[in-house]
N, C-alpha and C. Protein backbone atom coordinates (compact mmCIF):
# COMPACT_ATOMS: atom_id res chain seq x y z
N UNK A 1 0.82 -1.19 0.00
CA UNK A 1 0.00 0.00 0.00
C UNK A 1 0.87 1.26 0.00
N UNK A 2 2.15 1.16 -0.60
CA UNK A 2 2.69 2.32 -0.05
C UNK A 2 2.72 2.99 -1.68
N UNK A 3 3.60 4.19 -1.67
CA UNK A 3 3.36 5.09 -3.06
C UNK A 3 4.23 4.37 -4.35
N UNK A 4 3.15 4.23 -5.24
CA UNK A 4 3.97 3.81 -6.60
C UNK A 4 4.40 4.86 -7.86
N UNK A 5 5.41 4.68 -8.31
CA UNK A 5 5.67 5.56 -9.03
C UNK A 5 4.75 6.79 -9.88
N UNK A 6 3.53 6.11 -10.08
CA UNK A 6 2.58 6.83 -10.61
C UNK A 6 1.97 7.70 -9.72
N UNK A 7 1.95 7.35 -8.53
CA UNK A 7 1.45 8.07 -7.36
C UNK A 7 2.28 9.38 -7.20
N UNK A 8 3.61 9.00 -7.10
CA UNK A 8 4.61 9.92 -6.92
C UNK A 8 4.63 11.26 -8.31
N UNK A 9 4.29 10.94 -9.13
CA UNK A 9 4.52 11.62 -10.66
C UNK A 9 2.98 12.30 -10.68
N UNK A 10 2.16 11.97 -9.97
CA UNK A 10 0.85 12.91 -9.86
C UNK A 10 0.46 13.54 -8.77
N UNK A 11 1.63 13.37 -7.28
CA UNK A 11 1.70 14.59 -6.46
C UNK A 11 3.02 15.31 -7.20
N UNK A 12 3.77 15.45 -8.06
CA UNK A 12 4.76 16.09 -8.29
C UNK A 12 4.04 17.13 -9.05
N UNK A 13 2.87 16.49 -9.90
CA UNK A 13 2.54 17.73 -11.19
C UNK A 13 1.58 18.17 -10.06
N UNK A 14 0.78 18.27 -8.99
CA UNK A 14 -0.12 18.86 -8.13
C UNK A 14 0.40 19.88 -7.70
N UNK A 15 2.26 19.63 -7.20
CA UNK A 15 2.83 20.03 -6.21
C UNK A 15 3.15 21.62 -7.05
N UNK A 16 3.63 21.93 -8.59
CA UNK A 16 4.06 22.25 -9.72
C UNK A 16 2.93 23.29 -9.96
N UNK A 17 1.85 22.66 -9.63
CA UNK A 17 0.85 23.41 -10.48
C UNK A 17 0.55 24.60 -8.66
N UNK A 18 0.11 23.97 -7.82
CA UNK A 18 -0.03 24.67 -6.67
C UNK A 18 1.07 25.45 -6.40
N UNK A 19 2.28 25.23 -5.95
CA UNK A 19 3.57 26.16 -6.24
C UNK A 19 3.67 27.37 -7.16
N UNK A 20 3.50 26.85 -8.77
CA UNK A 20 4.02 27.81 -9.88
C UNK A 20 4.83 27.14 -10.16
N UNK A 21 5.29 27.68 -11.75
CA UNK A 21 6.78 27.77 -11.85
C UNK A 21 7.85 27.99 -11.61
N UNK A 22 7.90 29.52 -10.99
CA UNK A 22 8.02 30.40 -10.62
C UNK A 22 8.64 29.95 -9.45
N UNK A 23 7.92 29.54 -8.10
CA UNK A 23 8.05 29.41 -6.73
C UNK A 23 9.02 28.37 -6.68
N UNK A 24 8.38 27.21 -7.49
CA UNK A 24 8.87 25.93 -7.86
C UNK A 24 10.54 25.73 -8.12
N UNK A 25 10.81 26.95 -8.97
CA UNK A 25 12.17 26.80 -9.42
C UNK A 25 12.95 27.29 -8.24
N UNK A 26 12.57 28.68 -7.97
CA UNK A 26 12.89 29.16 -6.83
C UNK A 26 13.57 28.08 -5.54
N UNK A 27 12.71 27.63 -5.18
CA UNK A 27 12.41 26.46 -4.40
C UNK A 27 13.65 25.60 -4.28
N UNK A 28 14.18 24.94 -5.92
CA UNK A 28 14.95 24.22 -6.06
C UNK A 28 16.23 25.16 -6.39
N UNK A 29 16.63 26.15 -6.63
CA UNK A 29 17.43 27.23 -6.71
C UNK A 29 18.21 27.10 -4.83
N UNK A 30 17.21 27.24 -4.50
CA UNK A 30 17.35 27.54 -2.81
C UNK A 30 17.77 25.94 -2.16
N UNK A 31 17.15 25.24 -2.81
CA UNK A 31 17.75 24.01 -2.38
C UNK A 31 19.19 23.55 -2.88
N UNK A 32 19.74 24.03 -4.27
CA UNK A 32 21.16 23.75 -4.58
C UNK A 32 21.64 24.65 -3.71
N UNK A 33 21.64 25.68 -3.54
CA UNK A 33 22.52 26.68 -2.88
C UNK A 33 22.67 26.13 -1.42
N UNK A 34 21.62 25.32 -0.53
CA UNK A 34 21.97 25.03 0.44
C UNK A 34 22.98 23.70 0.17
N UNK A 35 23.05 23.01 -0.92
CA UNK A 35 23.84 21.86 -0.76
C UNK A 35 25.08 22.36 -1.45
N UNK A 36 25.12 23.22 -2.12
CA UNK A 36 26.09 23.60 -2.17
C UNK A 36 27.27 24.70 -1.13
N UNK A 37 26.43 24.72 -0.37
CA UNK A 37 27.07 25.70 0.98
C UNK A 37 27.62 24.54 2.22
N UNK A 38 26.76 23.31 2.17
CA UNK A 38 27.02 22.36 2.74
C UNK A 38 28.61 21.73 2.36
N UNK A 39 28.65 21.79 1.41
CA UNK A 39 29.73 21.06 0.79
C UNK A 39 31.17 21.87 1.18
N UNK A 40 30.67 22.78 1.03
CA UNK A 40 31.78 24.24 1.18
C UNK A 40 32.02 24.09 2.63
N UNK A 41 30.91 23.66 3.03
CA UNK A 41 31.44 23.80 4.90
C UNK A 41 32.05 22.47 5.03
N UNK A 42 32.29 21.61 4.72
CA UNK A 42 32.44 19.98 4.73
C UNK A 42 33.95 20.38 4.15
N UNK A 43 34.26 21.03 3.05
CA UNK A 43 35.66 21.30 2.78
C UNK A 43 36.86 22.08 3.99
N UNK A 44 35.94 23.38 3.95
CA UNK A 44 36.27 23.89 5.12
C UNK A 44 36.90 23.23 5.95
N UNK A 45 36.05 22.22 6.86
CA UNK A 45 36.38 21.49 7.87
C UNK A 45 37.45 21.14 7.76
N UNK A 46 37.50 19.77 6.90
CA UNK A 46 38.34 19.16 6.44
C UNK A 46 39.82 19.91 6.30
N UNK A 47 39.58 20.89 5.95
CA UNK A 47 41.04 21.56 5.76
C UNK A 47 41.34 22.28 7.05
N UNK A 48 40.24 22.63 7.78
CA UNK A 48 40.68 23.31 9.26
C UNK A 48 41.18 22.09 10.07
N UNK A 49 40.99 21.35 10.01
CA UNK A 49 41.10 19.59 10.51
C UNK A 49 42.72 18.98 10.31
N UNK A 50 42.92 19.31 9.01
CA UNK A 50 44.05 18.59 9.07
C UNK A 50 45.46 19.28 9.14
N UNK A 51 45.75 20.77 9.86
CA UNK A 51 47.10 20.61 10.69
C UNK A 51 46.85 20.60 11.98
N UNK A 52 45.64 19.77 12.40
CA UNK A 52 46.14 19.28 14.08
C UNK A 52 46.23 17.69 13.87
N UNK A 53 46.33 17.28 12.62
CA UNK A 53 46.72 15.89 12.11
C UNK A 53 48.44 15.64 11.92
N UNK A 54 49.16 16.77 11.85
CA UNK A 54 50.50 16.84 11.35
C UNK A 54 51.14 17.17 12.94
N UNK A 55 50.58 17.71 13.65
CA UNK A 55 51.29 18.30 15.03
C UNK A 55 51.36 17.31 15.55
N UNK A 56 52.82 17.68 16.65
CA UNK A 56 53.25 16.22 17.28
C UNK A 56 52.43 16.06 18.17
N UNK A 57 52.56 14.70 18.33
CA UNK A 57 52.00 14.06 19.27
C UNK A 57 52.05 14.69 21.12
N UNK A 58 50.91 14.76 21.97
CA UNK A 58 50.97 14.99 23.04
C UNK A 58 51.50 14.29 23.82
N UNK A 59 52.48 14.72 25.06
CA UNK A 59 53.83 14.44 25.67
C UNK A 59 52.89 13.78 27.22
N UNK A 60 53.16 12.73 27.30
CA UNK A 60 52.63 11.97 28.73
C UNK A 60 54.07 11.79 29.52
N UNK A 61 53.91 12.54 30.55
CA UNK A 61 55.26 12.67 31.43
C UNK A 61 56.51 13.10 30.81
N UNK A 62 56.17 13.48 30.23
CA UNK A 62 57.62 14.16 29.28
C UNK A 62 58.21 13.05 28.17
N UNK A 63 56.80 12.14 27.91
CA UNK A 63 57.53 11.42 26.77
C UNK A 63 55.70 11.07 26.13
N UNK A 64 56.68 10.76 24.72
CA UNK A 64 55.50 10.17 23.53
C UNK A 64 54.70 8.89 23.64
N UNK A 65 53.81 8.75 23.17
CA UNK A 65 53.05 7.75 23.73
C UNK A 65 53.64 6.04 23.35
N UNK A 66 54.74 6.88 21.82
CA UNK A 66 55.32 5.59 20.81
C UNK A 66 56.43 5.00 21.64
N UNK A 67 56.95 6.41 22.39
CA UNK A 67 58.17 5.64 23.49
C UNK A 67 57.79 4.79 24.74
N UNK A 68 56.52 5.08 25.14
CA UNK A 68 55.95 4.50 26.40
C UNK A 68 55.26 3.26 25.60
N UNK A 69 54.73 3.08 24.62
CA UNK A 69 55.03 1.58 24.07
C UNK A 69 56.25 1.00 23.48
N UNK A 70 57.11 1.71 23.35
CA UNK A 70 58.29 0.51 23.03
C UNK A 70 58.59 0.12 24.17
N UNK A 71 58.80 1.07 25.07
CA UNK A 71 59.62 0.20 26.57
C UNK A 71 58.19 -0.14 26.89
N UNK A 72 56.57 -0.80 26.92
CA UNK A 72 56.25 -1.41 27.04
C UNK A 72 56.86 -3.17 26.64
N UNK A 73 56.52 -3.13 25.29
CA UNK A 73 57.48 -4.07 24.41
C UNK A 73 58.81 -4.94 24.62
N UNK A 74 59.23 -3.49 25.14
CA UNK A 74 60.80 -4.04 25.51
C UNK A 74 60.80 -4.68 26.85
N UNK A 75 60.08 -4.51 27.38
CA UNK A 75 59.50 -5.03 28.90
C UNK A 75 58.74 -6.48 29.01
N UNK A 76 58.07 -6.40 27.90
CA UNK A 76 57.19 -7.72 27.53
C UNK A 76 57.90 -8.91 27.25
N UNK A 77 58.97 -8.24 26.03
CA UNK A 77 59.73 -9.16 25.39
C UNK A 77 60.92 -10.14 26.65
N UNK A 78 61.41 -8.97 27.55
CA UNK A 78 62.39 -9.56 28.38
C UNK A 78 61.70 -10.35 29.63
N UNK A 79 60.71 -10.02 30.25
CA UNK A 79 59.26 -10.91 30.95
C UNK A 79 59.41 -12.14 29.96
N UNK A 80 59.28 -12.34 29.15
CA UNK A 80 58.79 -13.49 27.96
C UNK A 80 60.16 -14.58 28.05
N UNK A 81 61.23 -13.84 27.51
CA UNK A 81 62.53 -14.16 27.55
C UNK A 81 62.86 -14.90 29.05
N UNK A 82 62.45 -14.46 29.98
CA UNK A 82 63.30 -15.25 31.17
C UNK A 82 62.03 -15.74 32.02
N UNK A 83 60.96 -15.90 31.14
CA UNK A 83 60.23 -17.23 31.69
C UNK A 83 59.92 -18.44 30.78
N UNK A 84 60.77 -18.20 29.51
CA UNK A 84 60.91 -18.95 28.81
C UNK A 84 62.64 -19.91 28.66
N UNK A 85 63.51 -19.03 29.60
CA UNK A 85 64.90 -19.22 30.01
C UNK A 85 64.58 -20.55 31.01
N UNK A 86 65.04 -21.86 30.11
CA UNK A 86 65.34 -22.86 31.53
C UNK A 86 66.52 -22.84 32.63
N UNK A 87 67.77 -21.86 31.92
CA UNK A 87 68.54 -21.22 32.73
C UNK A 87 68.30 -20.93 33.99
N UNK A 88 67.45 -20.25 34.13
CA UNK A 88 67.08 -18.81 34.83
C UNK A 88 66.48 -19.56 36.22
């Protein structure tokens, strides 16, 4: 029961004729300009966005987060190493 194409194509000429031409175009005039302002703000962004993509990284105790995972790593690896040492 929902709208079939034909349905749709005879509120469009209702919509056309009640509107105008006139209003009608208008209408859709006003509607590119908003998607086109949209887009413009979506660029915008995007470009206000990406030099806090290039700035270094924020400092946790006076170090990078890449150094506080390697000596994670390096910590893991030697844990690993001397419980895997039958030496030890």
């Amino acid at each position: 029961m929902g709208l079939s194409l034909p349905h749709i194509l005879i509120l469009a000429v209702v919509a056309a004729l009640l509107l105008g031409g006139g209003r009608f175009s208008a209408l859709m005039g006003d509607v590119a300009k908003g998607v086109k302002n949209f887009k413009k703000g979506m660029a915008d962004e995007e470009h206000a966005a990406s030099p806090t993509l290039t700035s270094p990284a924020p400092l946790i105790e006076g170090r990078t987060a890449a150094d506080i995972i390697a000596e994670h790593e390096r910590t893991k690896a030697a844990a690993a190493q001397t419980s895997n040492d039958p030496a030890a």
